[in-house]
N, C-alpha and C. Protein backbone atom coordinates (compact mmCIF):
# COMPACT_ATOMS: atom_id res chain seq x y z
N UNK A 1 1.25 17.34 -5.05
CA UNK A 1 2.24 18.27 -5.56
C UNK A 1 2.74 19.21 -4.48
N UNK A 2 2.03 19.64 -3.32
CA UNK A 2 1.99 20.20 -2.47
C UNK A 2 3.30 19.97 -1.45
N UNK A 3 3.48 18.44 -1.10
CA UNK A 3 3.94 18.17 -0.47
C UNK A 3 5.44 17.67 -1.15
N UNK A 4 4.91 17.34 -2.23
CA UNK A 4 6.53 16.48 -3.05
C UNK A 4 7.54 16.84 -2.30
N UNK A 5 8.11 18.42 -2.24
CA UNK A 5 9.03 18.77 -1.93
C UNK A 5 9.23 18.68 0.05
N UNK A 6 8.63 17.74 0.32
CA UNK A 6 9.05 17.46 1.51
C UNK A 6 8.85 15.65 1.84
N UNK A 7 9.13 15.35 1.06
CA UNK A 7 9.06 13.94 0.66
C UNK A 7 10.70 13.13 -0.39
N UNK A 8 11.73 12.71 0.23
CA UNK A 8 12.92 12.55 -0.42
C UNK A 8 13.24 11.98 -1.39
N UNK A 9 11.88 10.91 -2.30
CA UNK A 9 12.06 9.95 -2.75
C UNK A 9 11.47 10.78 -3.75
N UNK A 10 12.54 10.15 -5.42
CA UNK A 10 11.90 9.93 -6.57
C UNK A 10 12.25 8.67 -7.15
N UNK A 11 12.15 8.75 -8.68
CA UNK A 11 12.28 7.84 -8.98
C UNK A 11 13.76 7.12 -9.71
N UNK A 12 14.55 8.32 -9.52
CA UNK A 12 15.69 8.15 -9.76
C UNK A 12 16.61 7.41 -8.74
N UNK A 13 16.38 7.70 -7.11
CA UNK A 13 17.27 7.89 -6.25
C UNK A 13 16.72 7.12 -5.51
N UNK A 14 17.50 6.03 -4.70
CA UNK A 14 17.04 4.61 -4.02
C UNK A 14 16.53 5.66 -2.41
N UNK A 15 15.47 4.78 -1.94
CA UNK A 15 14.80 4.69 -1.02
C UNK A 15 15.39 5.03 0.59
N UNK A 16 16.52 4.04 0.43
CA UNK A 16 17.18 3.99 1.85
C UNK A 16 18.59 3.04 1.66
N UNK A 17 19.38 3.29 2.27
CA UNK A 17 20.36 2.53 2.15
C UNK A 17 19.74 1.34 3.59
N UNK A 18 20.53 -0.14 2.47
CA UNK A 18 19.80 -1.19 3.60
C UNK A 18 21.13 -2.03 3.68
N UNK A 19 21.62 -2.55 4.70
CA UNK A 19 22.85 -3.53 4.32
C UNK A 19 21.71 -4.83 4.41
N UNK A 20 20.63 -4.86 4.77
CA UNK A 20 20.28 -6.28 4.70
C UNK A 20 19.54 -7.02 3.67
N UNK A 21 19.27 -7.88 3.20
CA UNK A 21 19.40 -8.77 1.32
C UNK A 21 17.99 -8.09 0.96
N UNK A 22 18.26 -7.85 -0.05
CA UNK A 22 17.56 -7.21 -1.50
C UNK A 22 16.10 -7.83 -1.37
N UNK A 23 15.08 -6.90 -1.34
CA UNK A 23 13.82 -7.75 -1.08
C UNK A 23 13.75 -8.98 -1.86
N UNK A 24 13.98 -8.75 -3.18
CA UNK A 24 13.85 -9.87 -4.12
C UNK A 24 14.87 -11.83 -3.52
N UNK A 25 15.68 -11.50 -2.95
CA UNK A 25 16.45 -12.33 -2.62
C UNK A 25 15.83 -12.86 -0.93
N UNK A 26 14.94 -11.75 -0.36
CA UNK A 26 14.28 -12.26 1.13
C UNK A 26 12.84 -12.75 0.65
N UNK A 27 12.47 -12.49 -0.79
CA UNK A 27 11.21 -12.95 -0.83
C UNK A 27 11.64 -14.55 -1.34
N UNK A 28 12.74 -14.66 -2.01
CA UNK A 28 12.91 -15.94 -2.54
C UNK A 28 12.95 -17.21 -1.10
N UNK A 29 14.19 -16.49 -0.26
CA UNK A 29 14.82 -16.97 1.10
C UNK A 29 13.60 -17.83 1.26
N UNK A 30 12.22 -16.65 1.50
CA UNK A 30 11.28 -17.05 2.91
C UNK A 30 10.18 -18.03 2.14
N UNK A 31 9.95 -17.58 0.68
CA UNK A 31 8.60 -18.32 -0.14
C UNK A 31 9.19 -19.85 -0.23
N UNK A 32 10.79 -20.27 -0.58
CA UNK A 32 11.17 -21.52 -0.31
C UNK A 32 10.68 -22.41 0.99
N UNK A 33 11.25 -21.63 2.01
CA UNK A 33 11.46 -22.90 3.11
C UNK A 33 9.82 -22.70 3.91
N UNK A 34 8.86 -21.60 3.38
CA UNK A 34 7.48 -21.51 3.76
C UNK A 34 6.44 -22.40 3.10
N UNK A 35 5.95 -23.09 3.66
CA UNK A 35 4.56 -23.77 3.17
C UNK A 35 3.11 -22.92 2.77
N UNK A 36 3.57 -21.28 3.52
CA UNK A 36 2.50 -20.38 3.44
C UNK A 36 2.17 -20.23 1.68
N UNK A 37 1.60 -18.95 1.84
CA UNK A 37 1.16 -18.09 0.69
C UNK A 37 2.74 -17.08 0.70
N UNK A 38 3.18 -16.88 -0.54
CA UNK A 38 3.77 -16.30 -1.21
C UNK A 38 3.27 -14.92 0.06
N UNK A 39 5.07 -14.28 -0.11
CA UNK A 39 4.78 -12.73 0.58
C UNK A 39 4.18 -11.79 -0.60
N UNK A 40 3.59 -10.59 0.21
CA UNK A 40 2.89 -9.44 -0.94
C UNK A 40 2.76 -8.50 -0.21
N UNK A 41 2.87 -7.24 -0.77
CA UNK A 41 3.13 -6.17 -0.61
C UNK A 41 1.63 -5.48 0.21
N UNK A 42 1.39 -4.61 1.07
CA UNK A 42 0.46 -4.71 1.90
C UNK A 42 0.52 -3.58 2.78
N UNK A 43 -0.53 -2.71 1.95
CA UNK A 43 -0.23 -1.26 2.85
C UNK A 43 -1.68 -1.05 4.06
N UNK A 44 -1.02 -0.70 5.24
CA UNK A 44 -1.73 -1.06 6.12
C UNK A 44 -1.60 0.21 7.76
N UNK A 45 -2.62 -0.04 8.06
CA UNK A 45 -2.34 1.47 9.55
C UNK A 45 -2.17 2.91 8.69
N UNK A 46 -2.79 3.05 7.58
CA UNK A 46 -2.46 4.76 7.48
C UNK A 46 -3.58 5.40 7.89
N UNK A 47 -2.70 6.23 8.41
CA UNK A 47 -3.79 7.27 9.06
C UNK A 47 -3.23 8.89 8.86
N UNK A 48 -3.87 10.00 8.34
CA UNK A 48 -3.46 11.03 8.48
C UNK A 48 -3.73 12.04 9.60
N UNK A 49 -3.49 12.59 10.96
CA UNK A 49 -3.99 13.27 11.37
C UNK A 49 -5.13 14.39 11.28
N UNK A 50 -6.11 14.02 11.54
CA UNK A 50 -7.22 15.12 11.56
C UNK A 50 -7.16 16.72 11.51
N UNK A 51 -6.30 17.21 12.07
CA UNK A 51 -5.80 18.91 11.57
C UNK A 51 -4.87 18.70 10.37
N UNK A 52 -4.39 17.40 9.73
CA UNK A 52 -3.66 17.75 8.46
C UNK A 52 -4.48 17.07 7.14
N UNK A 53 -5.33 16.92 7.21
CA UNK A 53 -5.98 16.05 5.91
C UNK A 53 -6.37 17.40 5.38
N UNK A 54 -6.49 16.56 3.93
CA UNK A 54 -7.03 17.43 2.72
C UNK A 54 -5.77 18.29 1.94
N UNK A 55 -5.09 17.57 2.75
CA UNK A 55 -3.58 18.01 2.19
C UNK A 55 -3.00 17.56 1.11
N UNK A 56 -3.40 16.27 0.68
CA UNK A 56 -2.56 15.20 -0.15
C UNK A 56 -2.07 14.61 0.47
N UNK A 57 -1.42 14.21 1.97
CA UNK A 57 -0.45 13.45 2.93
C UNK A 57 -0.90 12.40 2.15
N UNK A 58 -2.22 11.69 2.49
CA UNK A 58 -2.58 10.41 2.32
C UNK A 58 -2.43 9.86 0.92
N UNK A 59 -2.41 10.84 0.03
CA UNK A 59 -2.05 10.38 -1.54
C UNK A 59 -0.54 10.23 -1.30
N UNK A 60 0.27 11.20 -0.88
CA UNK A 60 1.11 10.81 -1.09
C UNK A 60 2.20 9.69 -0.76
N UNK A 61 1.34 9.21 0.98
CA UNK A 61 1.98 8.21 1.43
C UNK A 61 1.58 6.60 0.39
N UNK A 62 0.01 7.03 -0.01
CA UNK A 62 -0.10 5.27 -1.12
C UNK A 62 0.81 5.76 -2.32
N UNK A 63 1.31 6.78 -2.90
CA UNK A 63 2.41 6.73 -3.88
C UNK A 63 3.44 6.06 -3.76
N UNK A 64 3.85 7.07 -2.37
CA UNK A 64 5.40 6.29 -2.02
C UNK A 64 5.57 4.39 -1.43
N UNK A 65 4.42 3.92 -0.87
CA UNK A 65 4.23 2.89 -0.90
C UNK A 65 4.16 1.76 -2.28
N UNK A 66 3.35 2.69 -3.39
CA UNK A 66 3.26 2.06 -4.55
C UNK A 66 4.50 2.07 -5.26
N UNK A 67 5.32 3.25 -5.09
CA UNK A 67 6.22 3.25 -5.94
C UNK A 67 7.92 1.94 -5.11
N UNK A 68 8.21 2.11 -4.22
CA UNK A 68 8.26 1.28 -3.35
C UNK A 68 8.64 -0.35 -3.84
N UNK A 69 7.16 -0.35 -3.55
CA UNK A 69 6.50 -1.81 -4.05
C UNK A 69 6.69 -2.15 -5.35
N UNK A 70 6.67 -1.56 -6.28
CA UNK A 70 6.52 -1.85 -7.78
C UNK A 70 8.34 -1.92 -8.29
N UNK A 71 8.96 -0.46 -8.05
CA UNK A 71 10.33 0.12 -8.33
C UNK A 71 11.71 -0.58 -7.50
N UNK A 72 11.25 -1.11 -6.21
CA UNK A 72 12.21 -1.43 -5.52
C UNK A 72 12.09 -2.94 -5.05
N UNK A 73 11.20 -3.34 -4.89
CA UNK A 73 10.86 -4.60 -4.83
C UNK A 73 10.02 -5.23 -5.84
N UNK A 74 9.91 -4.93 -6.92
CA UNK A 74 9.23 -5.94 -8.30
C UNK A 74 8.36 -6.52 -8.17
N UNK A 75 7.40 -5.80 -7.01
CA UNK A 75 6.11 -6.17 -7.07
C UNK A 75 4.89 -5.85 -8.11
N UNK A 76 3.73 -6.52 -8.93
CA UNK A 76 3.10 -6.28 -9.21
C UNK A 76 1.60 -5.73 -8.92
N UNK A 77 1.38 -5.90 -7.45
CA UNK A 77 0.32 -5.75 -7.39
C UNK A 77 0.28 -5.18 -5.36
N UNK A 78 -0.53 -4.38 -5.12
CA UNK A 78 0.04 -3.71 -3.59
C UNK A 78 -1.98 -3.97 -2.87
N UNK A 79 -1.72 -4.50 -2.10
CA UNK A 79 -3.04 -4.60 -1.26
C UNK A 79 -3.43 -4.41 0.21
N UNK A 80 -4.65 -3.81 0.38
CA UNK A 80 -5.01 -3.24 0.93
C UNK A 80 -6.21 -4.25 2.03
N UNK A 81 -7.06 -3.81 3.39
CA UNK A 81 -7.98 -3.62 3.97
C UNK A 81 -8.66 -2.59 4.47
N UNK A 82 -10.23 -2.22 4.37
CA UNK A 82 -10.41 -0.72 4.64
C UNK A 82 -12.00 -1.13 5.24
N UNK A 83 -12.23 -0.04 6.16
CA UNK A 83 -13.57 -0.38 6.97
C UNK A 83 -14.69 0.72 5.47
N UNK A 84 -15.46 -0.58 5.08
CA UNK A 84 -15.99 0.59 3.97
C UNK A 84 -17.23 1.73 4.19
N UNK A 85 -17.26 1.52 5.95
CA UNK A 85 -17.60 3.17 6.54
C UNK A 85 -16.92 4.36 6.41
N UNK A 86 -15.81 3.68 6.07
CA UNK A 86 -14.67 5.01 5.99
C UNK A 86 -14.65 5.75 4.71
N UNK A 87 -15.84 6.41 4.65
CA UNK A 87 -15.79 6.79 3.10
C UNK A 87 -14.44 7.58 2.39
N UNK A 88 -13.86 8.60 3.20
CA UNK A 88 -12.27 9.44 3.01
C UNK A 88 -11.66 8.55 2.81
N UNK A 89 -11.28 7.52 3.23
CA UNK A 89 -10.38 6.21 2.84
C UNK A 89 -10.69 5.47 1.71
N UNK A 90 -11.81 5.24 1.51
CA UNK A 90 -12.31 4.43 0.75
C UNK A 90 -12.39 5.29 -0.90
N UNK A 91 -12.74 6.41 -0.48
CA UNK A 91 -12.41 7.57 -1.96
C UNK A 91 -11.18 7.84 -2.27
N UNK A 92 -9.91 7.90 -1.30
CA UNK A 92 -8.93 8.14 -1.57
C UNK A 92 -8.00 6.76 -2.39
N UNK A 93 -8.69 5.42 -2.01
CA UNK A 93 -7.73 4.57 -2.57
C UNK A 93 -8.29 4.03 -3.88
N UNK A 94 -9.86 4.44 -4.12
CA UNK A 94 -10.13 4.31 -5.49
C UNK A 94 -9.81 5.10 -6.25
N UNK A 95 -9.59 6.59 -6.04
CA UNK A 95 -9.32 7.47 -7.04
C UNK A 95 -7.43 7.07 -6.88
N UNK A 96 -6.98 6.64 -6.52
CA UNK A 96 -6.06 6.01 -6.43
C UNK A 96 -5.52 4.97 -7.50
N UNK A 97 -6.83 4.37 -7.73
CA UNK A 97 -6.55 3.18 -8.58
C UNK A 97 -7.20 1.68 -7.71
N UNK A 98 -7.02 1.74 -6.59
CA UNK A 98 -7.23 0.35 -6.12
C UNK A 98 -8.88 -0.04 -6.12
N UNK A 99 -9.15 -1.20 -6.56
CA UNK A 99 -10.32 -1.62 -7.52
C UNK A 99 -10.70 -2.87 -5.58
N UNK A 100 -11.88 -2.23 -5.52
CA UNK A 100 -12.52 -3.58 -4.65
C UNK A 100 -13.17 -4.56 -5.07
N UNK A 101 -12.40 -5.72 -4.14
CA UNK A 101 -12.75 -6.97 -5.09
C UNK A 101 -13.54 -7.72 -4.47
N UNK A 102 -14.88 -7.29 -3.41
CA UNK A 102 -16.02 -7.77 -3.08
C UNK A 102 -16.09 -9.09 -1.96
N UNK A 103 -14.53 -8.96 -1.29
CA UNK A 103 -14.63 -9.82 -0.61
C UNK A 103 -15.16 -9.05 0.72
N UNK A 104 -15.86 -9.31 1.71
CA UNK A 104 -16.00 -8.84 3.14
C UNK A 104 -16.27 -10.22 4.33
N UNK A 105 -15.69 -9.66 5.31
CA UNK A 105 -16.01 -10.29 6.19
C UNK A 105 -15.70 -9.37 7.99
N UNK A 106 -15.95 -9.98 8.71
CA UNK A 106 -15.75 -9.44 10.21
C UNK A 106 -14.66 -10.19 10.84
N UNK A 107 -13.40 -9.26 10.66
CA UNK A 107 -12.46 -9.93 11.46
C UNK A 107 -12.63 -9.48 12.60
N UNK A 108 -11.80 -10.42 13.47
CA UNK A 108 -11.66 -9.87 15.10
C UNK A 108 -10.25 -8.84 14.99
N UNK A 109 -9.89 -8.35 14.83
CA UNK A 109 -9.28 -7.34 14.34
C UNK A 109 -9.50 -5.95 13.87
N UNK A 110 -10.69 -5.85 13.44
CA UNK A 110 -11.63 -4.48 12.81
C UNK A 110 -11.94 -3.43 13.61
N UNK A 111 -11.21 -3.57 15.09
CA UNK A 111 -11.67 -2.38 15.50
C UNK A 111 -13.00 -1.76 15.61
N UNK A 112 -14.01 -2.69 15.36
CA UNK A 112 -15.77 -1.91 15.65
C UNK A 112 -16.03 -2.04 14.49
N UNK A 113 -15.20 -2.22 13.04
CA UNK A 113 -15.84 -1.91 12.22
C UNK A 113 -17.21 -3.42 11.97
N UNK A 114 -18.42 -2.86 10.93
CA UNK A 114 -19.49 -3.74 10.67
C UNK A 114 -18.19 -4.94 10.10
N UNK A 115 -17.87 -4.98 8.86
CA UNK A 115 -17.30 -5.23 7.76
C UNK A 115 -15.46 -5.04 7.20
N UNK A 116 -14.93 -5.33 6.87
CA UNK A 116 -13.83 -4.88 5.96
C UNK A 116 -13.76 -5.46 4.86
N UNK A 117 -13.12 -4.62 3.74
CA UNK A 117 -13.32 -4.56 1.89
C UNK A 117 -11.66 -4.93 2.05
N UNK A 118 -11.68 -5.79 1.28
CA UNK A 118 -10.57 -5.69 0.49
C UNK A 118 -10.27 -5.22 -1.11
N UNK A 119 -8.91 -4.12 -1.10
CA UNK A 119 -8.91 -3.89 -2.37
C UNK A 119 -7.43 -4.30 -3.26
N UNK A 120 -7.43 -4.14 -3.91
CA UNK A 120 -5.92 -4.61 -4.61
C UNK A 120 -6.08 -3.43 -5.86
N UNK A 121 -4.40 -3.41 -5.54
CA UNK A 121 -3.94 -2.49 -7.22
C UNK A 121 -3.29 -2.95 -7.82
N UNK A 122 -2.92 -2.75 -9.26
CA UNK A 122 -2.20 -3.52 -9.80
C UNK A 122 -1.22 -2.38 -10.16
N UNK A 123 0.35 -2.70 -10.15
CA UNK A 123 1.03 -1.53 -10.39
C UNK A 123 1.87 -1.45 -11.36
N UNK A 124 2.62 -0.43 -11.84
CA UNK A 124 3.14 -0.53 -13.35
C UNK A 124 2.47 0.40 -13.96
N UNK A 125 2.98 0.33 -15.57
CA UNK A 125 2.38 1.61 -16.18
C UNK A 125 0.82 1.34 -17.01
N UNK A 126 0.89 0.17 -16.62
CA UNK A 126 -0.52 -0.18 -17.46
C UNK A 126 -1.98 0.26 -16.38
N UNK A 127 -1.16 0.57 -15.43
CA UNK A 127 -2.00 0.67 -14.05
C UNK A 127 -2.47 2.31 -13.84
N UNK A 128 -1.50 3.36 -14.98
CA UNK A 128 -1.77 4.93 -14.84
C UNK A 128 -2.74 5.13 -15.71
């Protein structure tokens, strides 16, 4: 609440003006001519500076990501990776909502960490 008012986005008023195609129409483009896995929404690198936490920043950046994801691109569901040493991270995205779903492993990617959790949210109103 703190911060809302320095944050531009609600839920009335679009995000950003984009001239380039409508997520919904780049997710169709790329999931066709891909053999992969379907694209998904995937919040990732947040970090709040150390003299500004405890602020809400970090709630408010997984909002605007969730809202985002759900409101502007018709996503259902927004996912995550988190080192589950990181307890501030790891409290902030459960009281959040995002539910860990017990997968771990050691990527070469982890930065030192032992482990990384994956979590997923599901978004919408069945999700408040």
């Amino acid at each position: 609440r703190r911060l809302a008012r320095f944050f531009p986005f609600d839920d009335s008023s679009p995000v950003a003006t984009n001239t380039m195609a409508a997520p919904s129409e780049a997710k169709t483009e790329v999931t066709n001519k891909s053999k992969s896995a379907p694209l998904r929404p995937y919040l990732c690198n947040l970090c709040v500076s150390p003299l500004l936490r405890s602020l809400g920043i970090g709630r408010a950046l997984c909002r605007i990501v969730e809202a985002i994801s759900h409101k502007k691109w018709e996503y259902s569901h927004l996912y995550l990776h988190v080192d589950p040493d990181n307890v501030a991270a790891v409290s902030l995205y459960e009281k959040e909502g995002f539910v860990d779903v017990g997968r771990r492993w050691n990527a070469s990617w982890n930065g030192g960490a032992n482990e990384i959790g994956y979590y997923v949210k599901r978004l919408g109103k069945e999700s408040k």
